[in-house]
Protein backbone atom coordinates (compact mmCIF):
# COMPACT_ATOMS: atom_id res chain seq x y z
CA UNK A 1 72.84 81.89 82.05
CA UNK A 2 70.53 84.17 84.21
CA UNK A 3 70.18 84.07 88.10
CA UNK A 4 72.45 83.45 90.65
CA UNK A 5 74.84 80.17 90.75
CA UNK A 6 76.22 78.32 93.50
CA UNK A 7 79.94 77.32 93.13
CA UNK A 8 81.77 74.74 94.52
CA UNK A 9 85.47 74.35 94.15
CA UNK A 10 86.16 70.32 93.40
CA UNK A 11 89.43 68.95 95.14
CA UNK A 12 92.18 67.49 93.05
CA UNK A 13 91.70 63.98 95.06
CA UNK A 14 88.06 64.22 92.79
CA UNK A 15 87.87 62.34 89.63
CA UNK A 16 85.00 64.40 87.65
CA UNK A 17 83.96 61.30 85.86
CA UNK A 18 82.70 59.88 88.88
CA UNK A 19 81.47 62.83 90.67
CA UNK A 20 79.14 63.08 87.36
CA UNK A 21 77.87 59.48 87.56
CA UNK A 22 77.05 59.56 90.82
CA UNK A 23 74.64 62.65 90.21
CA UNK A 24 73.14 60.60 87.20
CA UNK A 25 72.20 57.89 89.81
CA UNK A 26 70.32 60.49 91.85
CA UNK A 27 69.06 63.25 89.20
CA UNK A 28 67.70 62.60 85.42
CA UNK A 29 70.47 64.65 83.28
CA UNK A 30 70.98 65.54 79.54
CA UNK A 31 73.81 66.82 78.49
CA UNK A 32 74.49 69.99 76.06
CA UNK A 33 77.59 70.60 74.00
CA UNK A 34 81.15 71.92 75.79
CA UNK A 35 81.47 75.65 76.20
CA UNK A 36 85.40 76.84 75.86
CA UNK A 37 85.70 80.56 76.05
CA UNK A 38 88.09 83.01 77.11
CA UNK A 39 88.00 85.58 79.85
CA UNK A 40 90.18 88.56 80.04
CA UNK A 41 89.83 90.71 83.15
CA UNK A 42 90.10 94.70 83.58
CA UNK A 43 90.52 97.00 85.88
CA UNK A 44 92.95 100.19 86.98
CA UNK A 45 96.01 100.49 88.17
CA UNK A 46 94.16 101.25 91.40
CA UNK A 47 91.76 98.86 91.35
CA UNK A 48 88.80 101.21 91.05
CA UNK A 49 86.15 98.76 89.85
CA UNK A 50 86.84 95.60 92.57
CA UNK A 51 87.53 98.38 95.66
CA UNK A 52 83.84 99.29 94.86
CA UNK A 53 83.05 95.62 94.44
CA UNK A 54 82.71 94.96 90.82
CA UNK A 55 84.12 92.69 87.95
CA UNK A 56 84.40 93.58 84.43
CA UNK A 57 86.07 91.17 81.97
CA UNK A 58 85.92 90.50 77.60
CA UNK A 59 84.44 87.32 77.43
CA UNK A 60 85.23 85.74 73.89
CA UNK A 61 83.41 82.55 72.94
CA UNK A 62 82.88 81.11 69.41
CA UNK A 63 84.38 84.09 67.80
CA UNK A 64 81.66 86.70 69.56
CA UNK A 65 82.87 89.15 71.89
CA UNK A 66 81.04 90.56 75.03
CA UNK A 67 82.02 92.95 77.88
CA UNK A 68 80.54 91.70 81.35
CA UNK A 69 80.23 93.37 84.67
CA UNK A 70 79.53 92.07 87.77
CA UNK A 71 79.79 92.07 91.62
CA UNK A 72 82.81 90.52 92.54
CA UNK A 73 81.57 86.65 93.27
CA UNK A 74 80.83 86.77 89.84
CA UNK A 75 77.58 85.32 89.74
CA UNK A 76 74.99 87.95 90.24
CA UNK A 77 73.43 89.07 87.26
CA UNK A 78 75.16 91.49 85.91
CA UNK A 79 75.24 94.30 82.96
CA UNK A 80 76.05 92.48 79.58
CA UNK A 81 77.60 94.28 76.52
CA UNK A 82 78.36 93.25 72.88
CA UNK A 83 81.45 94.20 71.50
CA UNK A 84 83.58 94.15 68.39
CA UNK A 85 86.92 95.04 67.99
CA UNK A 86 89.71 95.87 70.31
CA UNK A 87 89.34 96.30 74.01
CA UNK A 88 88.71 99.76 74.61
CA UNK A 89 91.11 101.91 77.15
CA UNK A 90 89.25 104.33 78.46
CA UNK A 91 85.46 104.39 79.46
CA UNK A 92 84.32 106.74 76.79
CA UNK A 93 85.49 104.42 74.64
CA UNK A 94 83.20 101.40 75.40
CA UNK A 95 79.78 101.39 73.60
CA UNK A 96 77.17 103.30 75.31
CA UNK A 97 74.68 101.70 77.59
CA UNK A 98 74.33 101.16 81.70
CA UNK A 99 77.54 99.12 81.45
CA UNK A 100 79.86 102.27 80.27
CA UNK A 101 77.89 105.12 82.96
CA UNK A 102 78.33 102.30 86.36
CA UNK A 103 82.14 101.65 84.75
CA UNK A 104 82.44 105.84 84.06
CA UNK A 105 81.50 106.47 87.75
CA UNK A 106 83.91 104.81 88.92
CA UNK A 107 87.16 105.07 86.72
CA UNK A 108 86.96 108.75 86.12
CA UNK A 109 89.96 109.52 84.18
CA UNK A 110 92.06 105.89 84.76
CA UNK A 111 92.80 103.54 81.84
CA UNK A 112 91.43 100.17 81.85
CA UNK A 113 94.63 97.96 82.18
CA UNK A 114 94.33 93.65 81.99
CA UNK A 115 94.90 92.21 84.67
CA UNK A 116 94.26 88.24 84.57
CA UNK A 117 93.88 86.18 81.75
CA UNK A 118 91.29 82.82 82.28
CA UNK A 119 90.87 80.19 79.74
CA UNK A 120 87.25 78.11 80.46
CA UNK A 121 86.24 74.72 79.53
CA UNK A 122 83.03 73.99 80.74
CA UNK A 123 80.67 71.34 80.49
CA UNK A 124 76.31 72.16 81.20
CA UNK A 125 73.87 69.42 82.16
CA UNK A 126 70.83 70.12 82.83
CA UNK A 127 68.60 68.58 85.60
CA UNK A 128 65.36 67.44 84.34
CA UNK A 129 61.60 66.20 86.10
CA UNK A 130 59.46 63.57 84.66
CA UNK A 131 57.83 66.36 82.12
CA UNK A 132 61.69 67.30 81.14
CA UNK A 133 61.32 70.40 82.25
CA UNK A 134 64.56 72.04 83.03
CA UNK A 135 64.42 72.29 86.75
CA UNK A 136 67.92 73.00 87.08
CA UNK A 137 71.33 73.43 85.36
CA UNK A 138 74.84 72.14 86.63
CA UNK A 139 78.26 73.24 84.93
CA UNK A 140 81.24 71.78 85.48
CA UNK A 141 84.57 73.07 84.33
CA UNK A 142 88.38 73.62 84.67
CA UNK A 143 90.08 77.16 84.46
CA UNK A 144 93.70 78.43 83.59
CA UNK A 145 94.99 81.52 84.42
CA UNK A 146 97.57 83.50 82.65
CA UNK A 147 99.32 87.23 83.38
CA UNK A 148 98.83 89.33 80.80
CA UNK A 149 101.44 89.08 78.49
CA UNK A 150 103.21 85.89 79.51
CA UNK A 151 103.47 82.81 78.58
CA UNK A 152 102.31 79.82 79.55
CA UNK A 153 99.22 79.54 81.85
CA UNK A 154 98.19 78.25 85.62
CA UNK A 155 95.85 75.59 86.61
CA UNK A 156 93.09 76.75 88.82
CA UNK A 157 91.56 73.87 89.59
CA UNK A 158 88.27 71.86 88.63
CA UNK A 159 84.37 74.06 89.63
CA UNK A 160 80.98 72.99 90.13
CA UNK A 161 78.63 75.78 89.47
CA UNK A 162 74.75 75.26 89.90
CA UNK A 163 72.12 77.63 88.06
CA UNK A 164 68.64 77.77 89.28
CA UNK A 165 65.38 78.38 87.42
CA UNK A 166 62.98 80.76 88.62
CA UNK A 167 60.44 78.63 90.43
CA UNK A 168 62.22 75.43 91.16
CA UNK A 169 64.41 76.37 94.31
CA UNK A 170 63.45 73.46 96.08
CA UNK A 171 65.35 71.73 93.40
CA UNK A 172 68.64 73.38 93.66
CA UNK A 173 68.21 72.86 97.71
CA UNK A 174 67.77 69.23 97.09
CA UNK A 175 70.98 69.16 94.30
CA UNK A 176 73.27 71.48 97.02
CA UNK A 177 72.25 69.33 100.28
CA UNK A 178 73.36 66.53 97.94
CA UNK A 179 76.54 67.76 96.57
CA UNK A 180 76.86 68.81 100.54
CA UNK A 181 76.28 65.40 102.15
CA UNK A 182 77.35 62.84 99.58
CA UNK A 183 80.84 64.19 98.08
CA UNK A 184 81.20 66.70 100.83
CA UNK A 185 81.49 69.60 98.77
CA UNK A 186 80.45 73.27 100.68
CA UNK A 187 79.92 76.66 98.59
CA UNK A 188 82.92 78.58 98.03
CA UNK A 189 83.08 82.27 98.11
CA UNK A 190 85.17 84.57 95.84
CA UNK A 191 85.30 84.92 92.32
CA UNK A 192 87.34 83.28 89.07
CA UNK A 193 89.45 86.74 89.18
CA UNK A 194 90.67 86.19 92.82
CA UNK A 195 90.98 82.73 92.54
CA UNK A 196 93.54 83.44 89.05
CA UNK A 197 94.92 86.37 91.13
CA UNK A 198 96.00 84.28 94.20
CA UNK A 199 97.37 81.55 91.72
CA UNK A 200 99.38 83.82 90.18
CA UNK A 201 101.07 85.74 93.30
CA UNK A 202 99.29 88.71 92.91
CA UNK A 203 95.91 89.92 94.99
CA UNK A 204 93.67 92.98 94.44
CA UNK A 205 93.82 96.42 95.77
CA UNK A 206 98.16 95.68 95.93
CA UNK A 207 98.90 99.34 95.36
CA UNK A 208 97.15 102.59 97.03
CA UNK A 209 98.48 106.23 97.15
CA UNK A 210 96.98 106.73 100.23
CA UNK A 211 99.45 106.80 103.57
CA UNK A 212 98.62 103.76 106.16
CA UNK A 213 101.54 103.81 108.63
CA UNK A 214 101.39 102.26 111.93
CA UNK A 215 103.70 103.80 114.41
CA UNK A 216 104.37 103.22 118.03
CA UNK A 217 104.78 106.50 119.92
CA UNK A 218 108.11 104.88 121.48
CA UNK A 219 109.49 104.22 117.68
CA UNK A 220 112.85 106.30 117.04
CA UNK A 221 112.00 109.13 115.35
CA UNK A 222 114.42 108.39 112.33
CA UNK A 223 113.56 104.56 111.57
CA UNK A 224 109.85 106.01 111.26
CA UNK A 225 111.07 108.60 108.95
CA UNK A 226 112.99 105.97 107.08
CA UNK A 227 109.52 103.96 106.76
CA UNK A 228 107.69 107.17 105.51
CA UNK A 229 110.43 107.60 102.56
CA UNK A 230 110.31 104.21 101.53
CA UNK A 231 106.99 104.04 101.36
CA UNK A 232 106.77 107.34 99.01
CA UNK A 233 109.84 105.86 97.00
CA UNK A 234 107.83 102.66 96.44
CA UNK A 235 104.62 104.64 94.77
CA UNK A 236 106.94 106.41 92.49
CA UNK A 237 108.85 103.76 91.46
CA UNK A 238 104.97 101.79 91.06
CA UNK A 239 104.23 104.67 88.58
CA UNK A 240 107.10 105.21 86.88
CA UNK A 241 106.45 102.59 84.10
CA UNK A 242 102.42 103.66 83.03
CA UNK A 243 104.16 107.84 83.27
CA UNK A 244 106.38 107.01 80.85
CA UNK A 245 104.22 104.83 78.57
CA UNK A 246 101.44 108.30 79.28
CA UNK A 247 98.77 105.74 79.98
CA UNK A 248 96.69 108.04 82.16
CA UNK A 249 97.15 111.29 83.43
CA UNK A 250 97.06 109.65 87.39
CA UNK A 251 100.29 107.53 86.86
CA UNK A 252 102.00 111.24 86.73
CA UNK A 253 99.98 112.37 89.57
CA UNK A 254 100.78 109.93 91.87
CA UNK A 255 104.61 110.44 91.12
CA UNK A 256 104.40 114.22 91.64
CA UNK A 257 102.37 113.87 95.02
CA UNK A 258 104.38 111.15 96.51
CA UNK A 259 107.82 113.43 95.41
CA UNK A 260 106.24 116.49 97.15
CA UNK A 261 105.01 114.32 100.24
CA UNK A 262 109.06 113.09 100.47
CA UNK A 263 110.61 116.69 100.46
CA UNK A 264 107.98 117.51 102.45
CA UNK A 265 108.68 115.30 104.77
CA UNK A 266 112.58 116.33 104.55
CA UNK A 267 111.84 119.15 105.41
CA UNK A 268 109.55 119.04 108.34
CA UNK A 269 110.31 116.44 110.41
CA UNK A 270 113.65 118.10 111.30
CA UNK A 271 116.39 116.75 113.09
CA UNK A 272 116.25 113.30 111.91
CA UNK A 273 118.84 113.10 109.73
CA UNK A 274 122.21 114.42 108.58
CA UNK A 275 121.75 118.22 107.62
CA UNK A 276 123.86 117.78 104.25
CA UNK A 277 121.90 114.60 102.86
CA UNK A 278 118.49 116.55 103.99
CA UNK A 279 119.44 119.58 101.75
CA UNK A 280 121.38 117.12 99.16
CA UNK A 281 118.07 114.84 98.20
CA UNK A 282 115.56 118.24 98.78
CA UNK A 283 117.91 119.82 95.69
CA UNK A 284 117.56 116.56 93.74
CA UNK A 285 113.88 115.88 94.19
CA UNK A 286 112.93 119.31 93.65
CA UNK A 287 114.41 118.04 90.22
CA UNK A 288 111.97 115.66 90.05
CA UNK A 289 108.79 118.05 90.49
CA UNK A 290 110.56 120.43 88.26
CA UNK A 291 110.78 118.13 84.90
CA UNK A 292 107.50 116.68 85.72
CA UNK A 293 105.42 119.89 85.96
CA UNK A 294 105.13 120.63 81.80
CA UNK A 295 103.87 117.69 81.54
CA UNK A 296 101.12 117.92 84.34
CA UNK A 297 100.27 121.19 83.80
CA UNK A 298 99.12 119.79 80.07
CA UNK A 299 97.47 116.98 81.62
CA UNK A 300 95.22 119.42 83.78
CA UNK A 301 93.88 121.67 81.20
CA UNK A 302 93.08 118.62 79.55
CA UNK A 303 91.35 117.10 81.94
CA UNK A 304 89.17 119.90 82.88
CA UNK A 305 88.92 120.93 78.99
CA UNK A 306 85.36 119.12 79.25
CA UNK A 307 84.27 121.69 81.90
CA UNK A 308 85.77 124.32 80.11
CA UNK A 309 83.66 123.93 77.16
CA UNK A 310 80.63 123.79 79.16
CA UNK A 311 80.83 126.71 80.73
CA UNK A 312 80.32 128.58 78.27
CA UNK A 313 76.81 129.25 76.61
CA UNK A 314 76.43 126.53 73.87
CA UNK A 315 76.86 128.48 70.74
CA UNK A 316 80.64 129.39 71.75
CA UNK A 317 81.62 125.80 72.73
CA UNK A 318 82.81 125.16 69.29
CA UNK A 319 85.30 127.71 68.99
CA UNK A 320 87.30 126.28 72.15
CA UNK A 321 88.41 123.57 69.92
CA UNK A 322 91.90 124.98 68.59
CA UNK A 323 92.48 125.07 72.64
CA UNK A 324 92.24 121.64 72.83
CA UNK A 325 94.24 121.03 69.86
CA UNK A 326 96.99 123.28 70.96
CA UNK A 327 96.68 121.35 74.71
CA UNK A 328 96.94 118.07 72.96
CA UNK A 329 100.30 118.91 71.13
CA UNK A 330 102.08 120.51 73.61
CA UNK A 331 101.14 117.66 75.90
CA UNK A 332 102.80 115.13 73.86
CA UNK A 333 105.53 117.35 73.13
CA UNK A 334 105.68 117.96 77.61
CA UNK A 335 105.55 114.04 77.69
CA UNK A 336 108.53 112.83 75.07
CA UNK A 337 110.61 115.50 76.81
CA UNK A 338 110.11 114.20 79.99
CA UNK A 339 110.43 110.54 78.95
CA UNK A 340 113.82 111.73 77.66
CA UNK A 341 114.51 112.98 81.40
CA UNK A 342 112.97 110.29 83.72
CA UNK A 343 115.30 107.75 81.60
CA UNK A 344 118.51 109.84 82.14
CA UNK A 345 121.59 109.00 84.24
CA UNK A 346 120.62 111.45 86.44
CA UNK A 347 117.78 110.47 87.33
CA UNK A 348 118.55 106.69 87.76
CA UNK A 349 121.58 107.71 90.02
CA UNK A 350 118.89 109.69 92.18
CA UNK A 351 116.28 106.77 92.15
CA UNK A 352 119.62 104.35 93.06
CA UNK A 353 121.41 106.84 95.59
CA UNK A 354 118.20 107.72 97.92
CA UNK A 355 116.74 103.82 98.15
CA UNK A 356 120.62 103.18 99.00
CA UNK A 357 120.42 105.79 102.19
CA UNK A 358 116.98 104.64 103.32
CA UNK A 359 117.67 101.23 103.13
CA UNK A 360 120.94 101.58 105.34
CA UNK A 361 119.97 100.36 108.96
CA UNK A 362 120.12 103.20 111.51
CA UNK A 363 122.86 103.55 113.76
CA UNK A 364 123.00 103.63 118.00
CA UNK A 365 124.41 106.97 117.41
CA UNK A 366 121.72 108.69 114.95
CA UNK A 367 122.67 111.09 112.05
CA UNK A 368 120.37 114.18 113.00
CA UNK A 369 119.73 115.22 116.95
CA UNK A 370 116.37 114.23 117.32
CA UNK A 371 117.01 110.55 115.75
CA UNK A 372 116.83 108.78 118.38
CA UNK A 373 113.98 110.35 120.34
CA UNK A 374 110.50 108.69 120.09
CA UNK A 375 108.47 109.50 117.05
CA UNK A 376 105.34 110.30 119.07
CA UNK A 377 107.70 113.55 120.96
CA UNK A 378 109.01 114.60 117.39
CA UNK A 379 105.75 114.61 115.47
CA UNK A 380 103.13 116.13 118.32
CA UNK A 381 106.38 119.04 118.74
CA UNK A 382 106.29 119.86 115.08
CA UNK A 383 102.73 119.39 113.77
CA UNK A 384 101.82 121.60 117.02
CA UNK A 385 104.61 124.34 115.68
CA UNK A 386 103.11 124.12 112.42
CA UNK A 387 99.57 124.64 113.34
CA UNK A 388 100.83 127.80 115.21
CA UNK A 389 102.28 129.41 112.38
CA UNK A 390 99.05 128.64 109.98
CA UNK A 391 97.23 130.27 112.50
CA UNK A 392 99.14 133.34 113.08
CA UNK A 393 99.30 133.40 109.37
CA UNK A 394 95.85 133.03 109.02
CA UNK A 395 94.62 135.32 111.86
CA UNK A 396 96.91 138.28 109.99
CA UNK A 397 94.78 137.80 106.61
CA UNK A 398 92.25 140.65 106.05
CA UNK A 399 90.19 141.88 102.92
CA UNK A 400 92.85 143.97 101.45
CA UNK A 401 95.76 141.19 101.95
CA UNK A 402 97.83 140.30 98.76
CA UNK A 403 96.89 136.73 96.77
CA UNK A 404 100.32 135.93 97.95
CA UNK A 405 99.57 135.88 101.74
CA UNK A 406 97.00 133.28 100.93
CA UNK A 407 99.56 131.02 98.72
CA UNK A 408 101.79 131.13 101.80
CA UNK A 409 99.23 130.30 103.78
CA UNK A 410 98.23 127.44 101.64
CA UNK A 411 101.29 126.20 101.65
CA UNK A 412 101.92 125.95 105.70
CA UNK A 413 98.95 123.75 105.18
CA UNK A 414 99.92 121.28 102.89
CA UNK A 415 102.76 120.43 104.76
CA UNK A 416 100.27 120.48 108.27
CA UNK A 417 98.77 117.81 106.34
CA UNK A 418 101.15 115.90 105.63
CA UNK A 419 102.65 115.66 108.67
CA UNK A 420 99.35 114.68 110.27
CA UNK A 421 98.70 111.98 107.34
CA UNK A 422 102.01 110.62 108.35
CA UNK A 423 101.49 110.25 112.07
CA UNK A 424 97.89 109.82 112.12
CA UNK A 425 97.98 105.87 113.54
CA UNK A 426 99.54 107.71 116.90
CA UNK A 427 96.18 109.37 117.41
CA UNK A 428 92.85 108.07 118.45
CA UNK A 429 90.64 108.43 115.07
CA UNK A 430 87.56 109.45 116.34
CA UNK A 431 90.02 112.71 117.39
CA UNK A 432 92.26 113.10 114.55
CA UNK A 433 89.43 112.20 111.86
CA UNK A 434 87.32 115.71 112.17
CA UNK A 435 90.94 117.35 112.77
CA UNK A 436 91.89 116.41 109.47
CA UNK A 437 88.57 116.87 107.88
CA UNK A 438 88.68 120.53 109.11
CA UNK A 439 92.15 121.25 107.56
CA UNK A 440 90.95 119.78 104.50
CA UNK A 441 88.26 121.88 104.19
CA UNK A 442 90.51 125.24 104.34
CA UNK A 443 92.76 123.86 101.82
CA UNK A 444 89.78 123.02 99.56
CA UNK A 445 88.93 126.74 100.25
CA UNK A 446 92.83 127.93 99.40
CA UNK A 447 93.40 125.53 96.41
CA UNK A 448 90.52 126.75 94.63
CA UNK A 449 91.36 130.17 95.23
CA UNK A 450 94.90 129.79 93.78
CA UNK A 451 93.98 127.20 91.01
CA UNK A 452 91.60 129.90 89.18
CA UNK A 453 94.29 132.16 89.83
CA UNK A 454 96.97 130.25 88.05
CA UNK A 455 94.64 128.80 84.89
CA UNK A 456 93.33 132.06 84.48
CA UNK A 457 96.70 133.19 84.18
CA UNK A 458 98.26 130.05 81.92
CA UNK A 459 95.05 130.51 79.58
CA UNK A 460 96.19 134.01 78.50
CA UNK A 461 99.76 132.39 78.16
CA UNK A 462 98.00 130.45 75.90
CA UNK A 463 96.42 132.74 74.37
CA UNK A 464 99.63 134.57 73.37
CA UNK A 465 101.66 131.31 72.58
CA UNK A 466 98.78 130.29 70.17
CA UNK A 467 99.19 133.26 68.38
CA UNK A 468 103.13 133.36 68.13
CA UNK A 469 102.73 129.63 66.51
CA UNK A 470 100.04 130.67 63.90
CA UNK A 471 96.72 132.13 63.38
CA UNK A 472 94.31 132.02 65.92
CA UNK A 473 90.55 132.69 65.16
CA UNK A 474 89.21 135.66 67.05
CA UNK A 475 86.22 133.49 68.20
CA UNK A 476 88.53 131.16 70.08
CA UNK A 477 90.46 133.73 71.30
CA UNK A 478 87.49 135.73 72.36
CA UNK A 479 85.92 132.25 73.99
CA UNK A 480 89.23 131.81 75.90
CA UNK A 481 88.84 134.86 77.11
CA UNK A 482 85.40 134.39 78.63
CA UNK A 483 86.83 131.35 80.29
CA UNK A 484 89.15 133.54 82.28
CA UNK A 485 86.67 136.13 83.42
CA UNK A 486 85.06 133.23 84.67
CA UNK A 487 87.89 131.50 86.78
CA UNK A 488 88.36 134.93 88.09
CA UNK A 489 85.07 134.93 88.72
CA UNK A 490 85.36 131.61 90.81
CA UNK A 491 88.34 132.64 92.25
CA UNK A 492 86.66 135.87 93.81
CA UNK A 493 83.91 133.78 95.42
CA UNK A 494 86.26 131.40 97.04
CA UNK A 495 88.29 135.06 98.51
CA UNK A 496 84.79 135.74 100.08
CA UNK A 497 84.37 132.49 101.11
CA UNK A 498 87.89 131.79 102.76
CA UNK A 499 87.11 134.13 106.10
CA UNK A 500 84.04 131.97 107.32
CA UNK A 501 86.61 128.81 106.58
CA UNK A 502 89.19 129.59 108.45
CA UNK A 503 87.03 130.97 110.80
CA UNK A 504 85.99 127.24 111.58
CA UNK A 505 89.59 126.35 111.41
CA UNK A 506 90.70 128.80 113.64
CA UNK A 507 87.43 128.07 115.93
CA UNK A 508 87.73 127.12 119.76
CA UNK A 509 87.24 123.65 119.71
CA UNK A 510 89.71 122.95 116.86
CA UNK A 511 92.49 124.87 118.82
CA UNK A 512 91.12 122.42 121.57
CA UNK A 513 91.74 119.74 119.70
CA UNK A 514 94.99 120.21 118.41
CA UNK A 515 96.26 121.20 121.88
CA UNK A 516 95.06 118.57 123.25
CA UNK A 517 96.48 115.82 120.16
CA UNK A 518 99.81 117.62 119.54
CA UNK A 519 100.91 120.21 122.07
CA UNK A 520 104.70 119.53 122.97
CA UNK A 521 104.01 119.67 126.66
CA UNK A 522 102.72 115.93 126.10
CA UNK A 523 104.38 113.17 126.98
CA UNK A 524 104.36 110.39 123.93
CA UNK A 525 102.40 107.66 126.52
CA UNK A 526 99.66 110.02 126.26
CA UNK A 527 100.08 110.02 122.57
CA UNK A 528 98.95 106.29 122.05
């Protein structure tokens, strides 16, 4: 039904019966048949689609199938798809149209995962004047809700929803001040998806990656730390299930960044915690990134096989394909092996033995030196100490310095930024945002400098495993070869452009700025 509807959620202590017969006293109304359909709802693990305020959901009704997507009231008019067959995963799966380029935008590379289940009973009526013209159209209806994959369903409750016709607005004022004034009903906001949501104990946007801690400077230093690592240890454990059923390449991700944002944080917030359980669960995480990296590394190339291809003048494109054949086996060769490993002993004993020391409560006399000192002291001290060091680094790098000076330097930045991420909430943000945004932009600078570095290097690993497994046509190995000059290509450019970067990074105000956010002279009140 086009336009925009009112809703109205009807309380239980409403009989419908008589909440219909009292608008037949007021309003001429005809009734058309019962609508039962069935909605199933969509969205990724990260809740891409409702963060940017959209709905999409299969709507099945008398054996047709359509794909709808809305905002997230689910009443504006939206984009309307037909569809036959299975719910598609990914977004170049759906049929083309404006529906699949708004959902492409914003999924990227996530699967489309269900995420509510709603059964709909509905009942129209339509409104008419003494012509019977359709002036207006009420619906009436009860919903059930269901998890995906369960059984049994939830009652939502009993709606009112009214349509309007272009050019009689007057007439759905008149029906809503009624609805208002004689059985107290008032619009409610929301859509069928949050309302199934709440009823089921779940809510939207209930998993990020991102890190939103909220310290006080005063906090000991070692119950913050505790927080961090539990917080990382919860997004791995979140992913664990969609990396080992492969459903997108970002479930893997995830795991790998929140394992290299825990050693990390091992590592550099120092004196926290006993020495011998800091190097103990480094060794064994390290693990972790080590098993997982096949695996990603596949998932990469594949990724950016798209771009690849393009990049080179149309009449080669072709000849790339044994390259993504070859990245598609391996990949699912990568991923069974590390299935095999993430389900190990070893691995649950790790998972089991590191949620056992966070969770233990700290003690009056701490493990590591610096455990009991406020959080504010022991992050400013370090982050400060770390800045120093990427400068001097920095500041040392000239035209003819090795690639390897630059990885160093790289890394010395990574873990500058993590630290910050970590112990941003103990800054003002209109200081530590352009801080951060400045840091960022070096490591852009660095990452792409290494990254065309490495995949130009992998691709002629390629290149030569390709061969050892088979025969290779020239073309393709000739095309894989104009990918590399290319990366290297891209790789010299960001080399040329990494002086003017850190330039900016290295730049009086940002020294200002970090002296005056970090330096260990300050005292944590000033921190706040």
């Amino acid at each position: 039904m086009p336009g925009t509807a009112l809703k109205f959620r009807l309380p239980d202590s409403l009989v419908l019966t008589d909440l219909i017969s009292t608008l037949r006293t007021a309003f001429p109304m005809v009734e058309e048949p019962p609508i039962s359909l069935a909605r199933s709802y969509y969205d990724s693990f990260d809740w891409r689609l409702f963060q940017a305020g959209k709905v999409l959901w299969r709507e099945t009704a008398r054996r047709q199938q359509r794909l709808v997507l809305t905002d997230t009231d689910e009443e504006q008019s939206g984009e309307f798809q037909p569809l036959s067959g299975q719910m598609p995963g990914f977004h170049r799966e759906l049929p083309p149209g404006r529906l699949r380029e708004q959902v492409a935008a914003l999924l990227d590379m996530r699967v489309l995962l269900p995420v509510a289940d709603v059964g709909v009973t509905e009942q129209i009526y339509r409104v008419l004047d003494e012509e019977e013209k359709t002036l207006l159209r009420i619906a009436t209806g009860s919903y059930r809700g269901t998890i995906p994959g369960s059984k049994g369903s939830i009652p939502l409750g009993g709606w009112l929803r009214l349509f309007p016709v272009r050019g009689y607005l007057k007439d759905l004022d008149r029906v809503q001040s009624f609805l208002g004034t004689e059985i107290g009903l008032t619009p409610a906001s929301g859509g069928i998806l949050e309302l199934a949501l709440t009823a089921m104990g779940t809510r939207p946007l209930d998993y990020s990656s991102k890190l939103k801690f909220h310290f006080s400077p005063e906090e000991r230093a070692d119950k913050a730390a505790k927080k961090i690592h539990l917080h990382l240890l919860d997004t791995l454990e979140q992913n664990l299930p969609g990396t080992l059923a492969d459903l997108d390449s970002e479930f893997l991700h995830d795991l790998r960044v929140a394992v290299r944002r825990t050693r990390s944080a091992l590592t550099q917030i120092k004196g926290v915690f006993e020495p011998s359980a800091v190097e103990r669960f480094k060794e064994r995480l390290g693990w972790v990134g080590q098993i997982t990296g096949p695996t990603r590394d596949m998932d990469v190339y594949l990724l950016d096989y798209a771009d690849y291809r393009d990049s080179l003048p149309e009449r080669f494109r072709k000849d790339l394909e044994p390259l993504h054949d070859f990245l598609l086996a391996h990949q699912r060769q990568a991923q069974r092996a590390l299935s095999r490993k993430l389900r190990s002993k070893a691995f649950q004993e790790l998972m089991m033995d590191w949620r056992t020391f966070l969770e233990a409560p700290v003690q009056n006399s701490p493990q590591g030196v610096d455990g009991a000192l406020p959080i504010g002291d022991v992050a400013g001290k370090r982050i400060y100490k770390i800045f120093k060091r990427v400068l001097r680094q920095g500041l040392a790098i000239g035209a003819d310095s090795p690639p390897e000076a630059l990885h160093e330097l790289r890394k010395d930045c990574k873990k500058l930024r993590y630290l910050i991420e970590f112990f941003r909430s103990l800054y003002p943000q209109d200081l530590i945002d352009p801080v951060i945004k400045t840091l960022k932009a070096l490591l852009d600078n660095l990452g792409d400098f290494q990254d065309m570095e490495v995949q130009a290097l992998k691709l002629r690993e390629f290149a030569h495993e390709m061969l050892r497994e088979g025969e290779v046509p020239a073309d393709t190995l000739l095309a894989m070869g104009m990918l590399v000059d290319g990366l290297l290509n891209r790789q010299q450019r960001a080399r040329d452009a990494f002086a003017k970067r850190f330039a900016r990074f290295a730049g009086k105000g940002n020294r200002a700025a970090f002296k005056s956010l970090f330096s260990e002279n300050k005292s944590s009140e000033s921190l706040a």
